[in-house]
Protein backbone atom coordinates (compact mmCIF):
# COMPACT_ATOMS: atom_id res chain seq x y z
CA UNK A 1 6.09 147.59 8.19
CA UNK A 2 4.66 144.52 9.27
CA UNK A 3 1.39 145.48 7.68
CA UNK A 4 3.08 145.84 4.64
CA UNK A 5 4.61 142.58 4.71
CA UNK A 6 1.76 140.23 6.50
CA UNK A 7 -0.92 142.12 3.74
CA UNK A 8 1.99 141.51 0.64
CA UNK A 9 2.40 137.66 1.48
CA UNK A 10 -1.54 137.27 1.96
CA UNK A 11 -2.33 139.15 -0.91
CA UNK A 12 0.00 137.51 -3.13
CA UNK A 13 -1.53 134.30 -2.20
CA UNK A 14 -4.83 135.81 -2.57
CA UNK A 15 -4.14 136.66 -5.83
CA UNK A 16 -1.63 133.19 -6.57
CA UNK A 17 -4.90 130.96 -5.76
CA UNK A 18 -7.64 132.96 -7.92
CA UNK A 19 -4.97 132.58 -10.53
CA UNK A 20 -4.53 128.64 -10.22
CA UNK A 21 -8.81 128.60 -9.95
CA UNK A 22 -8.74 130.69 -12.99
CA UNK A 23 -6.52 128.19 -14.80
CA UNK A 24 -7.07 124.65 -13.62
CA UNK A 25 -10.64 124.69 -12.02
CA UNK A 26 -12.62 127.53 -13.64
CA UNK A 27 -11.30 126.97 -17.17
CA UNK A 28 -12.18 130.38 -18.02
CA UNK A 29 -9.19 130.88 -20.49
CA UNK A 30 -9.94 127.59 -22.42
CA UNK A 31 -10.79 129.51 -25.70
CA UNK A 32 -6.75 130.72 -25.36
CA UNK A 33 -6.13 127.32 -25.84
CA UNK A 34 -8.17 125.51 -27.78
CA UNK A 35 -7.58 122.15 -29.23
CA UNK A 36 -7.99 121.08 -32.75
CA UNK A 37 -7.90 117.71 -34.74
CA UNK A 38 -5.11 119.44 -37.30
CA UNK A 39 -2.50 119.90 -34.72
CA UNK A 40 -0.14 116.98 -35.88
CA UNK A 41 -0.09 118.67 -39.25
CA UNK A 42 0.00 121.87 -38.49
CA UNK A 43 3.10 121.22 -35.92
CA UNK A 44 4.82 118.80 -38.62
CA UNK A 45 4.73 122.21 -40.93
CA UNK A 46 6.04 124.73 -37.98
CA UNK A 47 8.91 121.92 -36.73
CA UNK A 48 9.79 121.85 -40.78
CA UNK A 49 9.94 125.43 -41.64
CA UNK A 50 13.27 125.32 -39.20
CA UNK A 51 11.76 128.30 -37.08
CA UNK A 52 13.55 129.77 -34.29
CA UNK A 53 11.45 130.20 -30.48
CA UNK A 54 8.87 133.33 -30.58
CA UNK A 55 5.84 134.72 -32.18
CA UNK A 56 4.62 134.55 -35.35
CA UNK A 57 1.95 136.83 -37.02
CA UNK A 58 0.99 135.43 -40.68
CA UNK A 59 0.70 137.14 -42.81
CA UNK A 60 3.55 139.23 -42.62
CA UNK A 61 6.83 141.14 -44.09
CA UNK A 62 10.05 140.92 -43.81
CA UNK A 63 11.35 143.64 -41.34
CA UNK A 64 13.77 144.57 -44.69
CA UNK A 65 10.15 145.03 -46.38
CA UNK A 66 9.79 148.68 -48.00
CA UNK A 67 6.47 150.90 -46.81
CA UNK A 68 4.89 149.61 -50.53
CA UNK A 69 6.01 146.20 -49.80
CA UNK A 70 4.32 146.35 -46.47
CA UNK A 71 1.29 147.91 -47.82
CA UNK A 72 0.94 145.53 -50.71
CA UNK A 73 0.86 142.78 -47.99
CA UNK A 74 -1.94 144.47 -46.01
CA UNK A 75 -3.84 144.97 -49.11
CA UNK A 76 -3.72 141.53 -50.34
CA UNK A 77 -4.31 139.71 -47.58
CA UNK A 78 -6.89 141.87 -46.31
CA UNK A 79 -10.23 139.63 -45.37
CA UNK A 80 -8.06 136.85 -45.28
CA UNK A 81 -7.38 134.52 -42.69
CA UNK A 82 -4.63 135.09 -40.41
CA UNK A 83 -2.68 133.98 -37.31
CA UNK A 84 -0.79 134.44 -34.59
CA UNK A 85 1.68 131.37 -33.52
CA UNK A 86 4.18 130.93 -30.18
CA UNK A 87 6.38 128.93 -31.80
CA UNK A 88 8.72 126.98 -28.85
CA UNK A 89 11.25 124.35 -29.57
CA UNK A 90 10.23 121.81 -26.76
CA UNK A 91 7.38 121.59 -24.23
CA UNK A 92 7.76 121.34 -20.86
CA UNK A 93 5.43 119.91 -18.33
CA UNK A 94 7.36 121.30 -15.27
CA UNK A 95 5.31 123.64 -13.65
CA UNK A 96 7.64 124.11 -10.35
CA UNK A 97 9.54 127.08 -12.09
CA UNK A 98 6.49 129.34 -13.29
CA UNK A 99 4.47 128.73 -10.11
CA UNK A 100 7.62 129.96 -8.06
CA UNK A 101 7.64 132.98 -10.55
CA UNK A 102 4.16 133.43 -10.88
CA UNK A 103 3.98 134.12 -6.95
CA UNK A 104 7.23 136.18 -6.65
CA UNK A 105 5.64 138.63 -9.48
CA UNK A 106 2.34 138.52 -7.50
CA UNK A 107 4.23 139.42 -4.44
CA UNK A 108 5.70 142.23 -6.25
CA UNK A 109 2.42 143.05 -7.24
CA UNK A 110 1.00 143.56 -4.31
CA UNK A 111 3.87 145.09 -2.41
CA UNK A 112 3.91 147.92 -5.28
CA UNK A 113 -0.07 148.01 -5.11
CA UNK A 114 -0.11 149.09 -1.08
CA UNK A 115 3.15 151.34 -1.94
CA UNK A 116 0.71 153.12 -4.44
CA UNK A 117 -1.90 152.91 -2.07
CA UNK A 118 -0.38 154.68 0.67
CA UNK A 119 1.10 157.29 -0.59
CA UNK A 120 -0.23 160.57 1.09
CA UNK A 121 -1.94 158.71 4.11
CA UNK A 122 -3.81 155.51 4.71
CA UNK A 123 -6.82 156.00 2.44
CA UNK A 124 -10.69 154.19 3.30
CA UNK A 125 -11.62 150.99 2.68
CA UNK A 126 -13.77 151.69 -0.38
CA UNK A 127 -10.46 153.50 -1.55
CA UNK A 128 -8.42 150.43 -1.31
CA UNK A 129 -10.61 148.58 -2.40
CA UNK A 130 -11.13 150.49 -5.51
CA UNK A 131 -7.44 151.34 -5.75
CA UNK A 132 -6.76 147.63 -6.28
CA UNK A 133 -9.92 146.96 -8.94
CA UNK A 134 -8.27 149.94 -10.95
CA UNK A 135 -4.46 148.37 -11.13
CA UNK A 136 -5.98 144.83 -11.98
CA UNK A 137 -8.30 146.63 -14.49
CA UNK A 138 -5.77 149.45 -15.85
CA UNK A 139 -3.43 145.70 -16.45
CA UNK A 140 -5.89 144.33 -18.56
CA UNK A 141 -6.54 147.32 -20.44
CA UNK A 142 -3.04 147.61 -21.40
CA UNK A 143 -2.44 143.91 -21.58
CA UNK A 144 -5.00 141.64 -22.71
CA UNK A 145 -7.44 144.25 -24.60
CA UNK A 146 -4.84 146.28 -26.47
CA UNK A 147 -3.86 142.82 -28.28
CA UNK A 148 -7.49 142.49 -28.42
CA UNK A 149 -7.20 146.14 -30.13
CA UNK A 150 -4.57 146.17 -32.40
CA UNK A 151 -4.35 142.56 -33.77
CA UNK A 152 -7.66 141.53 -33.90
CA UNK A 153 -7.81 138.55 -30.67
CA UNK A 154 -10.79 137.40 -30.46
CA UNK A 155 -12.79 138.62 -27.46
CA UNK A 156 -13.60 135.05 -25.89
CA UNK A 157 -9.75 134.62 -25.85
CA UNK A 158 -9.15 137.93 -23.58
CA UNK A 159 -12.43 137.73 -21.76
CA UNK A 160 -10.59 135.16 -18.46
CA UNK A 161 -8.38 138.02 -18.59
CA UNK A 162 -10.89 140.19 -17.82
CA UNK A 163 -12.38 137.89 -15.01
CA UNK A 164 -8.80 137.79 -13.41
CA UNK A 165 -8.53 141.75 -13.49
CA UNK A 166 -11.71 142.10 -11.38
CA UNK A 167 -11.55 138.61 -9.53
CA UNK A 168 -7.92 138.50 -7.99
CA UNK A 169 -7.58 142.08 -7.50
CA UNK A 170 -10.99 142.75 -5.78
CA UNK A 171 -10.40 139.59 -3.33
CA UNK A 172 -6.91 141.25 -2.88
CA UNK A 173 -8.17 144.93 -2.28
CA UNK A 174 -10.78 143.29 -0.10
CA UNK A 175 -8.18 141.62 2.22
CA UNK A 176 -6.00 145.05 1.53
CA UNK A 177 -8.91 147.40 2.65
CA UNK A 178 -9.51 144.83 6.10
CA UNK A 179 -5.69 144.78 7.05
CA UNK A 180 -4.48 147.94 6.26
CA UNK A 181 -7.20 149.51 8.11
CA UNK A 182 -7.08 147.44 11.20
CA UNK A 183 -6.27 148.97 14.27
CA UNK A 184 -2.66 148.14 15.65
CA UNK A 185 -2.54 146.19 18.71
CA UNK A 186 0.01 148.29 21.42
């Protein structure tokens, strides 16, 4: 048990700090937010079309719309521009709240990773290892690159996703796959 918990709390720290490189020092999400000269406008038109908090896909239909009102929209707007807009009523520079988050979820992450891992018996290094590429990799592919899928995202705004997949979870089954298999002192 203390295996468990010493390899969760380094682990989710592990994976905590490749997330704050990611973000602050690597930059390698900047094309998920990039900056451009229109953004007074183009808030002064979202803060006057009264919108409540949450996402926005334009075009779009009215969830009243009927299958040939739907399809009418697809058809005329097809090779069109488009968006996708996270509409929130006020910013907030406090980060205390989602680091504290961020790291509990991490810890959860990990603690659920080794409970997957060890199911059955205490499996090799390479096998943690591996184990913990495949859960940061299986996350993207369901996160990151089905939006990527389905609505179009461009691929330089999912590819720090990517990066943090491998990254985090390889440093973490690296750490994982040296604890784990450590021999117990008596």
């Amino acid at each position: 048990m203390k295996k468990w918990i010493i390899g969760s709390i380094v682990g989710a720290i592990i994976v905590f700090a490749w997330q704050a490189c990611s973000w602050m020092f690597l930059d390698l999400h900047k094309a998920e937010h990039r900056y451009t000269p229109a953004q007074d406008q183009i808030m002064s038109t979202l803060n006057a079309a009264n919108l409540e908090e949450g996402t926005y896909v334009m075009p779009n239909f009215p969830s009243t719309a009927t299958r040939e009102e739907q399809e009418k929209v697809w058809k005329d707007n097809g090779g069109k521009p488009w968006a996708t807009v996270f509409y929130g009523k006020a910013a907030s520079a406090d980060m205390t709240t989602p680091m504290i988050w961020g790291f509990v979820i991490d810890l959860l992450l990990v603690i659920l990773l080794i409970s997957i891992l060890v199911r059955g018996g205490l499996p090799s290094f390479i096998g943690i290892f591996t184990g913990a590429i495949a859960v940061g990799v299986f996350s993207f592919l369901w996160g990151p690159y089905m939006m990527h899928n389905w609505y179009q995202v461009p691929w330089s705004s999912i590819i720090g996703h990517l990066y943090d997949a491998i990254g985090a979870w390889g440093l973490c089954g690296l750490w994982l796959g040296w604890w784990l298999r450590r021999p117990v002192n008596p």
